[in-house]
Structures are given as C-alpha cells and as structure tokens.
N, C-alpha and C. Protein backbone atom coordinates (compact mmCIF):
# COMPACT_ATOMS: atom_id res chain seq x y z
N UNK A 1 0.85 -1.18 0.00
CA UNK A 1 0.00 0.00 0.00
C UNK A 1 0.90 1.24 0.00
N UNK A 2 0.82 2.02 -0.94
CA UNK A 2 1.93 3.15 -0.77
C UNK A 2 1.72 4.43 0.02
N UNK A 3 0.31 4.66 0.57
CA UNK A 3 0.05 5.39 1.23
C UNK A 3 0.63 4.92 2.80
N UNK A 4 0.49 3.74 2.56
CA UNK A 4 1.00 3.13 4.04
C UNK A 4 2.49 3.32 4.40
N UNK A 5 3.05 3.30 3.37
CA UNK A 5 4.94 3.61 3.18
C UNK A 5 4.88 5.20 3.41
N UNK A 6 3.73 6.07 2.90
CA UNK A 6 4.34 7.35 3.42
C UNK A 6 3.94 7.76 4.74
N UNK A 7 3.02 7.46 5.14
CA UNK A 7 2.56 7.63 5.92
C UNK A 7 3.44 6.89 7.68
N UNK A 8 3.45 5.30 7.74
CA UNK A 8 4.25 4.58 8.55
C UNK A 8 5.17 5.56 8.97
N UNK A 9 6.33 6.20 8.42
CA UNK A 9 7.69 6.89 9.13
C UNK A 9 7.43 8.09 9.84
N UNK A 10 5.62 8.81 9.59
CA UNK A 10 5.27 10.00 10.05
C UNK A 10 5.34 10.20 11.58
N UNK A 11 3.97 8.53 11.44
CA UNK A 11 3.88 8.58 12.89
C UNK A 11 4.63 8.01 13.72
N UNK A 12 4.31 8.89 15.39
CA UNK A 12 5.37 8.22 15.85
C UNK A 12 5.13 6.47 16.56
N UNK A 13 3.94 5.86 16.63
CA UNK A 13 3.93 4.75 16.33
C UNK A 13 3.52 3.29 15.42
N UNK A 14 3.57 2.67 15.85
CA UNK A 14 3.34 1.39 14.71
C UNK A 14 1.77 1.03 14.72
N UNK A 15 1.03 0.71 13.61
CA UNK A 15 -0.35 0.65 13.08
C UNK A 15 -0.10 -0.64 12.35
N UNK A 16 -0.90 -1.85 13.67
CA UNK A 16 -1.17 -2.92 13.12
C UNK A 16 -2.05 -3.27 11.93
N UNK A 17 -1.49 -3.85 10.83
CA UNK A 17 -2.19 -4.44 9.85
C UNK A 17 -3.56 -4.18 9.53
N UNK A 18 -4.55 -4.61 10.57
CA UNK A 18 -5.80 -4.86 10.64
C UNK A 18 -6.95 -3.22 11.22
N UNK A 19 -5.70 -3.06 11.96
CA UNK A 19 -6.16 -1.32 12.29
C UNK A 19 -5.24 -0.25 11.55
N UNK A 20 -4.73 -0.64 10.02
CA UNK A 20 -4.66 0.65 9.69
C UNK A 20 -5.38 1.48 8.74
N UNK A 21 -6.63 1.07 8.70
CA UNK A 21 -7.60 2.17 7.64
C UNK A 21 -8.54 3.05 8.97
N UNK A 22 -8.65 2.04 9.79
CA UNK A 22 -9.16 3.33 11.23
C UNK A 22 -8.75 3.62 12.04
N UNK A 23 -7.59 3.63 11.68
CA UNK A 23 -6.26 4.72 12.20
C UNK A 23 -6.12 5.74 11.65
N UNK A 24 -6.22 5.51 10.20
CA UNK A 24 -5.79 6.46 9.01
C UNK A 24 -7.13 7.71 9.47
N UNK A 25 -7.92 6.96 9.31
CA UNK A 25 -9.76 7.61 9.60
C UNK A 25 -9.53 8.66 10.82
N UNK A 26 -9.31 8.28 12.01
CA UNK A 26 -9.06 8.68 13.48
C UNK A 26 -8.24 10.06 13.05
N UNK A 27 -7.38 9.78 12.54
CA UNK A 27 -6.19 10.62 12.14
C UNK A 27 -7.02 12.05 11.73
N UNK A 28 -7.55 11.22 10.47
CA UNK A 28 -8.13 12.13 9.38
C UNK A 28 -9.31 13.25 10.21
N UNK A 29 -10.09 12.24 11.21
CA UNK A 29 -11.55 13.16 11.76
C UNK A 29 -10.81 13.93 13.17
N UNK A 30 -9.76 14.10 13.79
CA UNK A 30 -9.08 15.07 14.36
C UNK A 30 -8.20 16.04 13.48
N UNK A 31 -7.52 15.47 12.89
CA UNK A 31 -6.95 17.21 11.69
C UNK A 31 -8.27 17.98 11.48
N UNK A 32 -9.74 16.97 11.00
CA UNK A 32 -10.59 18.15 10.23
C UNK A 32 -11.36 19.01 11.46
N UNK A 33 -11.16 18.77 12.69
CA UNK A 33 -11.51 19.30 14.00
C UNK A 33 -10.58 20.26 14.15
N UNK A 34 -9.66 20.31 14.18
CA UNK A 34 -8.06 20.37 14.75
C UNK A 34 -8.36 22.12 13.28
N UNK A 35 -8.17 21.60 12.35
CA UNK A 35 -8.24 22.77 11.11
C UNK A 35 -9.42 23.60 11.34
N UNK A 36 -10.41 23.22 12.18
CA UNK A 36 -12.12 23.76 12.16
C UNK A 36 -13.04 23.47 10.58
N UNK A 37 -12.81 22.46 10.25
CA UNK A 37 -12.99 22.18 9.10
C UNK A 37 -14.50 21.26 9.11
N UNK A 38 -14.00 20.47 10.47
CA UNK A 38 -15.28 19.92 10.71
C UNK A 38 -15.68 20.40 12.61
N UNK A 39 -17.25 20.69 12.67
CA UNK A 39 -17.15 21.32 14.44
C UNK A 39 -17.61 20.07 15.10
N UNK A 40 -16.68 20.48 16.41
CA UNK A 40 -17.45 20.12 17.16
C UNK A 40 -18.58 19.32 17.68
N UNK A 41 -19.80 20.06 17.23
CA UNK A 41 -21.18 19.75 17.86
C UNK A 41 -21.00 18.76 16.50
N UNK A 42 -21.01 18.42 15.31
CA UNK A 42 -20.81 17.50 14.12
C UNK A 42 -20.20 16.29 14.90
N UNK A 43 -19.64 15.85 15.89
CA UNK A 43 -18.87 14.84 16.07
C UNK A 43 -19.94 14.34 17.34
N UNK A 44 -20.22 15.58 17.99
CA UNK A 44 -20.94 15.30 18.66
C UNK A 44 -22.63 14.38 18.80
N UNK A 45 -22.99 14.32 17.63
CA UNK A 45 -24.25 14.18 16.78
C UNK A 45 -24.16 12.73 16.66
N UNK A 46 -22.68 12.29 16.24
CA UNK A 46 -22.46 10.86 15.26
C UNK A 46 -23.31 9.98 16.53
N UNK A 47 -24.29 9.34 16.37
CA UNK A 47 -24.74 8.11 16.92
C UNK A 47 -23.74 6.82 18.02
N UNK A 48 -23.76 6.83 18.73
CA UNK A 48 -22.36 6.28 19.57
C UNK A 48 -23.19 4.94 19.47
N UNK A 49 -24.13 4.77 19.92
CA UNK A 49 -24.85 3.42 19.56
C UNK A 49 -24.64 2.28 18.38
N UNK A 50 -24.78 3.22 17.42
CA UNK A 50 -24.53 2.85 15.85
C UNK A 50 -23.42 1.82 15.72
N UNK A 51 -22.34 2.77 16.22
CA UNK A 51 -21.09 3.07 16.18
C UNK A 51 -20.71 1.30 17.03
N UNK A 52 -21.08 1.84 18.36
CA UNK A 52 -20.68 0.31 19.14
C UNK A 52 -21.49 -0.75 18.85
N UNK A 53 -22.86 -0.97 18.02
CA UNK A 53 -23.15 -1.89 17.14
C UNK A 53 -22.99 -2.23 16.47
N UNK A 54 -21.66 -1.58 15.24
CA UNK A 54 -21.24 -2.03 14.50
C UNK A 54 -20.17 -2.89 14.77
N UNK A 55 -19.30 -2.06 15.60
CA UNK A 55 -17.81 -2.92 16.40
C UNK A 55 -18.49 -3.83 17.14
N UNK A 56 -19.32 -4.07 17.58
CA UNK A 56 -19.45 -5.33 18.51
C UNK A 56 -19.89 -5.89 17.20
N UNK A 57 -20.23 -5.85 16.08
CA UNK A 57 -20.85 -7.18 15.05
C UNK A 57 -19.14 -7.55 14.60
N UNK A 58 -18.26 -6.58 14.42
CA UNK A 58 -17.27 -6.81 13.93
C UNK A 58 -15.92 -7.63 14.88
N UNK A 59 -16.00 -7.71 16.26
CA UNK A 59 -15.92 -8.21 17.39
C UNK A 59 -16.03 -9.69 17.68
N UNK A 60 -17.76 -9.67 17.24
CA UNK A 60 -18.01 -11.12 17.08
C UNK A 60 -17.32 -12.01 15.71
N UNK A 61 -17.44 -11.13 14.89
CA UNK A 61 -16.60 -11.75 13.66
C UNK A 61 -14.96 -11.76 14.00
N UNK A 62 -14.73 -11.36 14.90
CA UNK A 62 -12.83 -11.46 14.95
C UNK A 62 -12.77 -12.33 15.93
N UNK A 63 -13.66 -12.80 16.78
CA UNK A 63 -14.33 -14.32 17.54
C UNK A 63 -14.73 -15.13 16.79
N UNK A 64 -15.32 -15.41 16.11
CA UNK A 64 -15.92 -16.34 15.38
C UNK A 64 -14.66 -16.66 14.78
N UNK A 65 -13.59 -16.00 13.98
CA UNK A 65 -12.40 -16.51 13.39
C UNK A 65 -11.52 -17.07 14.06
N UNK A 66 -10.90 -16.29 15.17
CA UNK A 66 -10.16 -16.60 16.18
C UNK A 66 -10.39 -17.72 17.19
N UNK A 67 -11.60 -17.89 17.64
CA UNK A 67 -11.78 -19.13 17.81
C UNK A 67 -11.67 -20.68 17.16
N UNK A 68 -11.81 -20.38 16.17
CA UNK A 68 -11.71 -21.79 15.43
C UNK A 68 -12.85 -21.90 14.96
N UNK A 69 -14.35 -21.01 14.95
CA UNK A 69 -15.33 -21.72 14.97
C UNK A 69 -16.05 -21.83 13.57
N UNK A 70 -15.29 -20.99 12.69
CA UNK A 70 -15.24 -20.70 11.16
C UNK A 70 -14.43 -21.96 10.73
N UNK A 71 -13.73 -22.11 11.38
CA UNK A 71 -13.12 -23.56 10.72
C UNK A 71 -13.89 -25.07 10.82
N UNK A 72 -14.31 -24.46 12.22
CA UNK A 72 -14.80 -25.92 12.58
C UNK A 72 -16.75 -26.09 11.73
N UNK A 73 -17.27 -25.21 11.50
CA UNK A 73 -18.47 -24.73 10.47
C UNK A 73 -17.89 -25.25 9.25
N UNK A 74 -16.75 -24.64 8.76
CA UNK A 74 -16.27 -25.42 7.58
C UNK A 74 -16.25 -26.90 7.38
N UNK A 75 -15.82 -27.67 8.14
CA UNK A 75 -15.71 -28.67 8.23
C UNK A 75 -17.52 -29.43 8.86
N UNK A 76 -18.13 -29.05 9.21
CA UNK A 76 -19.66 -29.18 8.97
C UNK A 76 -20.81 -29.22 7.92
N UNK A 77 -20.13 -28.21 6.59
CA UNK A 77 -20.45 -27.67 5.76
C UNK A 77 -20.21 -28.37 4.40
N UNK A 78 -18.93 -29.92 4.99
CA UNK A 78 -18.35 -29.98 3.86
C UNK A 78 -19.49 -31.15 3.40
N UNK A 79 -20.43 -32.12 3.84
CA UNK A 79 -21.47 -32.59 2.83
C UNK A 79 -21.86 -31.76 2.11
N UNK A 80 -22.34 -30.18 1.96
CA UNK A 80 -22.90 -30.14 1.43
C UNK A 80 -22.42 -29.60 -0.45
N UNK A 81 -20.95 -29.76 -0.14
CA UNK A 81 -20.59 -29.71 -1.58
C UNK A 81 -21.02 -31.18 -2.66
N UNK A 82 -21.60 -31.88 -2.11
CA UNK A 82 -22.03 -33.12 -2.86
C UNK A 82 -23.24 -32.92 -3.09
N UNK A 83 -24.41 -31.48 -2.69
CA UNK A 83 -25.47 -31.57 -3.25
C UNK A 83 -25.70 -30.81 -4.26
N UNK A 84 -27.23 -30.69 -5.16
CA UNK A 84 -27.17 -30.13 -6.31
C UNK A 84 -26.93 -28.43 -6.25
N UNK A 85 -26.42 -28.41 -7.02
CA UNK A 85 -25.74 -26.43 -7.06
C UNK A 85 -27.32 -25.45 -6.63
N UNK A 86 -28.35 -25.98 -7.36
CA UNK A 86 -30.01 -25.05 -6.75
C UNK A 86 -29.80 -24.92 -5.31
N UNK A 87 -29.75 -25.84 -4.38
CA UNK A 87 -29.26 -26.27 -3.17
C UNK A 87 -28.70 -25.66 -2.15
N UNK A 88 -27.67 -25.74 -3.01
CA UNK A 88 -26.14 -25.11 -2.37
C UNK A 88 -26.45 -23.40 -2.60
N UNK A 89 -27.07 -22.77 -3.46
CA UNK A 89 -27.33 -21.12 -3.27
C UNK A 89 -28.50 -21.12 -2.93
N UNK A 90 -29.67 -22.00 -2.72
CA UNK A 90 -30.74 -21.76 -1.59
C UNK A 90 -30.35 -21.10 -0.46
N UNK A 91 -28.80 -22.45 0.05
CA UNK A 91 -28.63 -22.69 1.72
C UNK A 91 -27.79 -21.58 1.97
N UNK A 92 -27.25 -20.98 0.88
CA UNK A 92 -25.47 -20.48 1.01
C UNK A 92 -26.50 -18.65 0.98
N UNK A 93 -27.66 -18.72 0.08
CA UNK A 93 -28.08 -17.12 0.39
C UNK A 93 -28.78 -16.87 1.24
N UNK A 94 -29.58 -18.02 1.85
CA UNK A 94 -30.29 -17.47 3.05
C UNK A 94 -29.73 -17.35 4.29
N UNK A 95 -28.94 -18.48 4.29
CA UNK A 95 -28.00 -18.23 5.54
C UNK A 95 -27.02 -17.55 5.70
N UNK A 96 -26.50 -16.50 4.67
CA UNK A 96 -25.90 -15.39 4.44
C UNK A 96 -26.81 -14.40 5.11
N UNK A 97 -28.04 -13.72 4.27
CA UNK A 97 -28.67 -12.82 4.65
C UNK A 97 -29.10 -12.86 6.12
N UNK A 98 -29.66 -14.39 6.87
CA UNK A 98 -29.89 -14.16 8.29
C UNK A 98 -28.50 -14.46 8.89
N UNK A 99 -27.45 -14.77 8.52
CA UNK A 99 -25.97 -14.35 9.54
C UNK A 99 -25.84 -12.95 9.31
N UNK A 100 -26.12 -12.38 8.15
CA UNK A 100 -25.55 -10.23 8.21
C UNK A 100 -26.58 -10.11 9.37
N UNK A 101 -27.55 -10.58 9.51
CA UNK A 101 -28.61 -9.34 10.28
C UNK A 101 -28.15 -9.71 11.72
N UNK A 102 -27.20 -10.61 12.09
CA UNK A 102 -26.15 -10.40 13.42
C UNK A 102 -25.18 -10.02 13.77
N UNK A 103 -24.52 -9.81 12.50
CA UNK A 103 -22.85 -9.65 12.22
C UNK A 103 -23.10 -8.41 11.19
N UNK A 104 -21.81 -7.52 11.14
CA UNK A 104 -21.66 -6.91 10.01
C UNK A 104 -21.85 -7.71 8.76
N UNK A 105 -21.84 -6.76 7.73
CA UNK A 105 -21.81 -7.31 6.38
C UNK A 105 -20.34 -7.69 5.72
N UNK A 106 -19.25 -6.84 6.59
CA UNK A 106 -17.97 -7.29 6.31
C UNK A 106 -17.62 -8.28 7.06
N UNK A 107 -18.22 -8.65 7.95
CA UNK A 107 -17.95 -9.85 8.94
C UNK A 107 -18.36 -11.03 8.31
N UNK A 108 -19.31 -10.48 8.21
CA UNK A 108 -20.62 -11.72 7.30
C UNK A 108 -19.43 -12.74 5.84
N UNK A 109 -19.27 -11.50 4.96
CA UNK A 109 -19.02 -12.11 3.57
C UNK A 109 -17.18 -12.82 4.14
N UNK A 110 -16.62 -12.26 4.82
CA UNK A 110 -15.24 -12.85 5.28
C UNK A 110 -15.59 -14.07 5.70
N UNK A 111 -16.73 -14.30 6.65
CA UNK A 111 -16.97 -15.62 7.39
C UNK A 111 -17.44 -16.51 6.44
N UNK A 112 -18.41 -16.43 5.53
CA UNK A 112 -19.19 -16.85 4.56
C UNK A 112 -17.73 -17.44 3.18
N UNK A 113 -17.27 -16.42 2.99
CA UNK A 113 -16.86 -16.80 1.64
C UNK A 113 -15.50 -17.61 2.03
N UNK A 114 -15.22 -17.84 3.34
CA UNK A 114 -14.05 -18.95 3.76
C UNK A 114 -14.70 -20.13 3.94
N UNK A 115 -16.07 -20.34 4.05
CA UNK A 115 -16.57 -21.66 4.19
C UNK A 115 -16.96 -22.17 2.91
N UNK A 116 -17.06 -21.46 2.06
CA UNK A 116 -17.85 -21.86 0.73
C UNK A 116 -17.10 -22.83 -0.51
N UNK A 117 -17.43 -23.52 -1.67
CA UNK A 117 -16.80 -23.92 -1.95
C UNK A 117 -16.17 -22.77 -3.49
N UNK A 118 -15.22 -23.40 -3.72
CA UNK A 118 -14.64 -22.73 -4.99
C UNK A 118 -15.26 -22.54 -6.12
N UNK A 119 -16.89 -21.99 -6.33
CA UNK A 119 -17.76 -22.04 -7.07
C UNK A 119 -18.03 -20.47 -7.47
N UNK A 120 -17.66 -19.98 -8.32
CA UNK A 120 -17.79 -18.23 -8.80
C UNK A 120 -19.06 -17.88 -8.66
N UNK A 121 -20.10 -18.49 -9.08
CA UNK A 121 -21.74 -18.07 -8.51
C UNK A 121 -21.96 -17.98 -7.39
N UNK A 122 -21.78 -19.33 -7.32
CA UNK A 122 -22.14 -19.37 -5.01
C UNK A 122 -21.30 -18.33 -4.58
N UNK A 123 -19.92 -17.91 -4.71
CA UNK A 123 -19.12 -16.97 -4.09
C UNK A 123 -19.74 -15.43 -4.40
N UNK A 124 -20.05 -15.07 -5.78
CA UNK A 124 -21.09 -13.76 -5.95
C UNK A 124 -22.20 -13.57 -5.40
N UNK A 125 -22.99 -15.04 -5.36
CA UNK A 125 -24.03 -14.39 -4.57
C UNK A 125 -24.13 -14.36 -3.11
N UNK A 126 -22.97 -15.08 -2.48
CA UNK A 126 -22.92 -14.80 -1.05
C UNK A 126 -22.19 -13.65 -0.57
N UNK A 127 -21.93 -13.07 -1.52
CA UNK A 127 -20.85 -11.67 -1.62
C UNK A 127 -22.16 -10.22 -1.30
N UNK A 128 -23.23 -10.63 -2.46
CA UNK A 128 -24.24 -10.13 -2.48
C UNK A 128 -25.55 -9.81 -1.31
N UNK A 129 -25.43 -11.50 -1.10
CA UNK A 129 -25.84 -11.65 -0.03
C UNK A 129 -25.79 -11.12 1.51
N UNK A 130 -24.78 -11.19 1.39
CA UNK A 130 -24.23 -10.60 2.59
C UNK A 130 -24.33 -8.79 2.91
N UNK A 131 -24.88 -8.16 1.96
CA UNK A 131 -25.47 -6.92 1.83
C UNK A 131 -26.73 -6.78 2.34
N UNK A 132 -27.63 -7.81 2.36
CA UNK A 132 -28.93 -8.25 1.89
C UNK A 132 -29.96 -7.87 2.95
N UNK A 133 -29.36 -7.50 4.40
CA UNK A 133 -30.50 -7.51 5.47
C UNK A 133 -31.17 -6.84 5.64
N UNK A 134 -32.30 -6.46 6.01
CA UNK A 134 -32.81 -5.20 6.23
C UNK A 134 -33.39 -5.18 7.22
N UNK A 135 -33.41 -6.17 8.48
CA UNK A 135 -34.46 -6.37 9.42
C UNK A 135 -34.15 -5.84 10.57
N UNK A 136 -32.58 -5.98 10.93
CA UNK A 136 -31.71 -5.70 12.03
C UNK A 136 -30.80 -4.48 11.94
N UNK A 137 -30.11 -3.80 12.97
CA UNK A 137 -29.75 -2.77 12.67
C UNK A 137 -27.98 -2.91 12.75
N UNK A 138 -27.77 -3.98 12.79
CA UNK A 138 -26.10 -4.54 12.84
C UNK A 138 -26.07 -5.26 11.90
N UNK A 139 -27.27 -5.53 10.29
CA UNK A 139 -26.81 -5.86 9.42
C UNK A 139 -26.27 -5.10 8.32
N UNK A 140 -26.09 -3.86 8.10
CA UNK A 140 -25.51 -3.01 7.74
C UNK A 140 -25.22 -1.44 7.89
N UNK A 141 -23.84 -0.81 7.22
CA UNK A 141 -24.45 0.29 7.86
C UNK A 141 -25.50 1.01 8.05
N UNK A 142 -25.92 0.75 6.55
CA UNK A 142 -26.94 2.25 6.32
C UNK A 142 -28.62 1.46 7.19
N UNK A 143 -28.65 -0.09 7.64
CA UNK A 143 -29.63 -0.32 8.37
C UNK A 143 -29.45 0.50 9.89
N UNK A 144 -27.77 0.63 10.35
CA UNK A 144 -27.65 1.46 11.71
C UNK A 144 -27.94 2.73 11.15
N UNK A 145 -27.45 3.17 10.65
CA UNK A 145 -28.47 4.86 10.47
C UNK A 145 -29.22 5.04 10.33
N UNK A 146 -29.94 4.15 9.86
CA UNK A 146 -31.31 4.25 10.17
C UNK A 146 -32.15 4.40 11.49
N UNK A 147 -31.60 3.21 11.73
CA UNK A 147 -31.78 3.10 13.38
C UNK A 147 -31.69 3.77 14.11
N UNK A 148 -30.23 4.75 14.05
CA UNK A 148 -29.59 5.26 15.27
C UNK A 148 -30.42 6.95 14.61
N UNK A 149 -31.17 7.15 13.76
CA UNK A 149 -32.05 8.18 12.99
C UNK A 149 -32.83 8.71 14.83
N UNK A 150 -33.50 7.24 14.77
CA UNK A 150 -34.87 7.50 15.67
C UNK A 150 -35.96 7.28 15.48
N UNK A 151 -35.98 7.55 13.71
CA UNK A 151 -37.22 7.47 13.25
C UNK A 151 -37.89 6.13 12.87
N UNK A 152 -37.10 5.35 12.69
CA UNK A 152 -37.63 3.87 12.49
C UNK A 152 -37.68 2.91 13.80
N UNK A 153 -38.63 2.71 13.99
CA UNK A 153 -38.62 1.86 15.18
C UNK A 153 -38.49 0.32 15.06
N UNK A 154 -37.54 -0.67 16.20
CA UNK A 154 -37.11 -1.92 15.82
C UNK A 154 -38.12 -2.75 15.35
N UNK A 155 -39.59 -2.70 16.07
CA UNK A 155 -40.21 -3.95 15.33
C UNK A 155 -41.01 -3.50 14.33
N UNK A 156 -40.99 -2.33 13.67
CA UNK A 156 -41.46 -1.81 12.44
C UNK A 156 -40.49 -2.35 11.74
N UNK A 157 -38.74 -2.08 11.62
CA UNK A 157 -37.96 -2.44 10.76
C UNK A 157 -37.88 -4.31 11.22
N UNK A 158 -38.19 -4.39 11.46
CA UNK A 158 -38.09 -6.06 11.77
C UNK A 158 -39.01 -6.67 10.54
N UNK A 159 -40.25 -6.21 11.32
CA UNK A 159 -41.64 -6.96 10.39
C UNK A 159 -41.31 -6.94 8.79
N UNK A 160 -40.93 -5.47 8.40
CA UNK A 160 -41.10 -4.97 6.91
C UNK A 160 -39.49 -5.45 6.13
N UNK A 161 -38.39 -5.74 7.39
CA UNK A 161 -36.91 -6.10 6.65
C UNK A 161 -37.28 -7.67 6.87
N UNK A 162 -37.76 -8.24 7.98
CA UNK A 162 -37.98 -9.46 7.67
C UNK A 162 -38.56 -10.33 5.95
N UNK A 163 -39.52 -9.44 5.78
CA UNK A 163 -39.82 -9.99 4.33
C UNK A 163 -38.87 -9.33 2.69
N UNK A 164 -38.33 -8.14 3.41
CA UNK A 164 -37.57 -7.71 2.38
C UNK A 164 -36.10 -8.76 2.21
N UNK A 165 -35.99 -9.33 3.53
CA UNK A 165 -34.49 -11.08 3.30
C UNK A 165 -35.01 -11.46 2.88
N UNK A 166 -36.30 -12.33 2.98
CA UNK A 166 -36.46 -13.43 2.43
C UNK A 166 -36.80 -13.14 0.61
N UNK A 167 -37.26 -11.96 0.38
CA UNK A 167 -37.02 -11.82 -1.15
C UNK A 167 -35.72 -11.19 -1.62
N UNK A 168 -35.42 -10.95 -0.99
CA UNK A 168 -33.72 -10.38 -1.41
C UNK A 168 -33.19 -11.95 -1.55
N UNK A 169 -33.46 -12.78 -0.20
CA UNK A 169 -32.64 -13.94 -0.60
C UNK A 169 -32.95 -15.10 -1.62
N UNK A 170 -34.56 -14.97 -1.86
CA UNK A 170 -35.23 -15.71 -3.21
C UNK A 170 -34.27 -15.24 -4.88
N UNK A 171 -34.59 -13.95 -4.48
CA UNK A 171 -34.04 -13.23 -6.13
C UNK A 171 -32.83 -13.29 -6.30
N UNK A 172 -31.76 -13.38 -4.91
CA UNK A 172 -29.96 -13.87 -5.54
C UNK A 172 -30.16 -15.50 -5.62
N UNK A 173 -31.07 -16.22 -5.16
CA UNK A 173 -30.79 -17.46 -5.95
C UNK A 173 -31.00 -17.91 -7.13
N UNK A 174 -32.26 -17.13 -7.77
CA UNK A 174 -32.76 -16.74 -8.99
C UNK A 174 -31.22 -16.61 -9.82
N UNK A 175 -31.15 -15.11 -9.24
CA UNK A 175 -29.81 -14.51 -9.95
C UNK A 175 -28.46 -15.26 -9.87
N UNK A 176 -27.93 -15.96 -8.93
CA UNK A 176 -26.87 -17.14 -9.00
C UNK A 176 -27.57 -18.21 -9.69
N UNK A 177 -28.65 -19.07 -9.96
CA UNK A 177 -28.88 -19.80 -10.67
C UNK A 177 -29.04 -19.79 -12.09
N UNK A 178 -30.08 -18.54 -12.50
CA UNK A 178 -30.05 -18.44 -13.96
C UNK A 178 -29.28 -17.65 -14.84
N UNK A 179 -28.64 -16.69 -14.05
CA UNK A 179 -27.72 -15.42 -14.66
C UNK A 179 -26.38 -15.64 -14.31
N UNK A 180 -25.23 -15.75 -13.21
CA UNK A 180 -24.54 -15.67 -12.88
C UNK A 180 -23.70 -16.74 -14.10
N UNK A 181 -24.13 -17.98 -14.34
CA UNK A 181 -23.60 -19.27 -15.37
C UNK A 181 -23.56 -18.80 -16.69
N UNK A 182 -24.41 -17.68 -16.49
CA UNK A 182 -24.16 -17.09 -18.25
C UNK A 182 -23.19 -16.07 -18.42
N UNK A 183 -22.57 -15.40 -16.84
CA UNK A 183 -21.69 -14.48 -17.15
C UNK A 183 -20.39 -14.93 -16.79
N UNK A 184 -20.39 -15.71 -15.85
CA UNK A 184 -19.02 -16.90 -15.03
C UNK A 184 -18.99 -18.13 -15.58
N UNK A 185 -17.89 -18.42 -15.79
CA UNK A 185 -17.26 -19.48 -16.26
C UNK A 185 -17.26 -20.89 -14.87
C-alpha cells in the first residue's frame, strides 16, 4: 500500500495491519476538528450506539475466526458440496442474509466466503448476499443509520426487513442460478 509507506515513518507509532484504515480515519476526523474544518457539535451528533453496534458485530466476527469456529463450520459444511448447485445457493443465500442481520456485512461475507466452496456463482451471490439484510440494525451500515435516525422503530424495521431477506434472498438465488452461469465461467 503506498500510502501506508508514506505515511508509517510519520507517525510516531506502529499501526497494526488490521487497524490501519481506522487509524488512518481517526487521524483524518481530528486534523478536520483540529483545522475547524469539521465542528465540534458535528462529532458530537455521530450516533455512539450505531457506532458500538457495528464494532461489537465486527468483534463477534474477529471471535468467530479466532476461535476456530469458522473452521470448525467449515468442516460441517463440507457434505454439502455433494449436493445439487439449486441447493447449495438456496442454503449459502439465506444463511448469508440471516448471519448479516447479526454480524456486520464485512464480517458476514469474510466468514461466509471462507466456508464456501470454490464455485464463482455461489461466491457472488454470497458476496451479495451478505449486503442483503434489512431487518436488524447490525446488518448493515446504512440499516444502523437508520436506526440510530430515531425514526424507524425496531419492530417496524423487523416486520417490513424481515420480508424484504427473504425476497432479497429468493431473487440472488434466482440470480446465482439463472444469470450468474451465463456471465461466469
């Protein structure tokens, strides 16, 4: 990363691997304070809720890896590369879309697309998938801003995202079954 080479010798300490784009971020939203570029009461506003619902989905996903328990799912998972491919993106999009609506969506498709098999459809649409929630407010961001708005209340967005997965997750199997084979090899 070459921003990372100019940047690394600035500061005066070391920015692990995994924390250096919200480091870089941190950096970035104190200079624009620091310049008056951005105020105050603006930082003040950001949703802290949101915020620690997202890191705790992302939390559980650096648990779920670190434990073993992504591996050991893998190895649970592996009959089902012997069933028919319809099947396999039934199981692989629905259980995508209801794992995001617990986990981030970057948590989600990391966890998801290490268990899956080496199949370019199944891998797109669990990629897709993993966007897909709309019920919960730790399945994506723009479901926490919503949330952390005010204006949507949880079992309003429940009832109405509940049916918006299950057709989000009907139409990427659609779309991994009849479309994806005509554009992937």
């Amino acid at each position: 990363d070459p921003l990372r080479d100019v940047l690394a010798p600035l500061l005066p300490f070391q920015i692990a691997n995994r924390h250096y784009e919200a480091t870089v971020a941190m950096i970035a939203a104190v200079v624009l304070v620091a310049l008056r570029c951005l105020p105050l009461v603006a930082v003040r506003r950001i949703p802290l809720s949101a915020l620690m619902l997202l890191g705790g989905s992302f939390a559980m996903a650096a648990g779920i890896e670190g434990s073993g328990l992504s591996a050991w799912l893998g190895l649970q998972l592996e009959p089902l590369k012997h069933q028919p491919a319809l099947l396999q993106l039934a199981l692989a999009s629905f259980s995508t879309v209801a794992l995001s609506a617990v986990a981030s969506n970057t948590a989600t498709v990391n966890l998801m697309l290490n268990l899956m098999p080496m199949n370019l459809p199944l891998l797109s649409t669990v990629t897709i998938a993993s966007s897909c929630d709309f019920a919960l407010p730790a399945g994506t961001p723009p479901n926490a801003i919503v949330f952390g708005s005010g204006r949507v209340h949880l079992p309003s967005m429940m009832k109405v995202g509940f049916l918006l997965d299950l057709t989000a997750a009907a139409l990427l199997v659609a779309y991994g079954w009849l479309y994806l084979p005509l554009v992937m090899p």
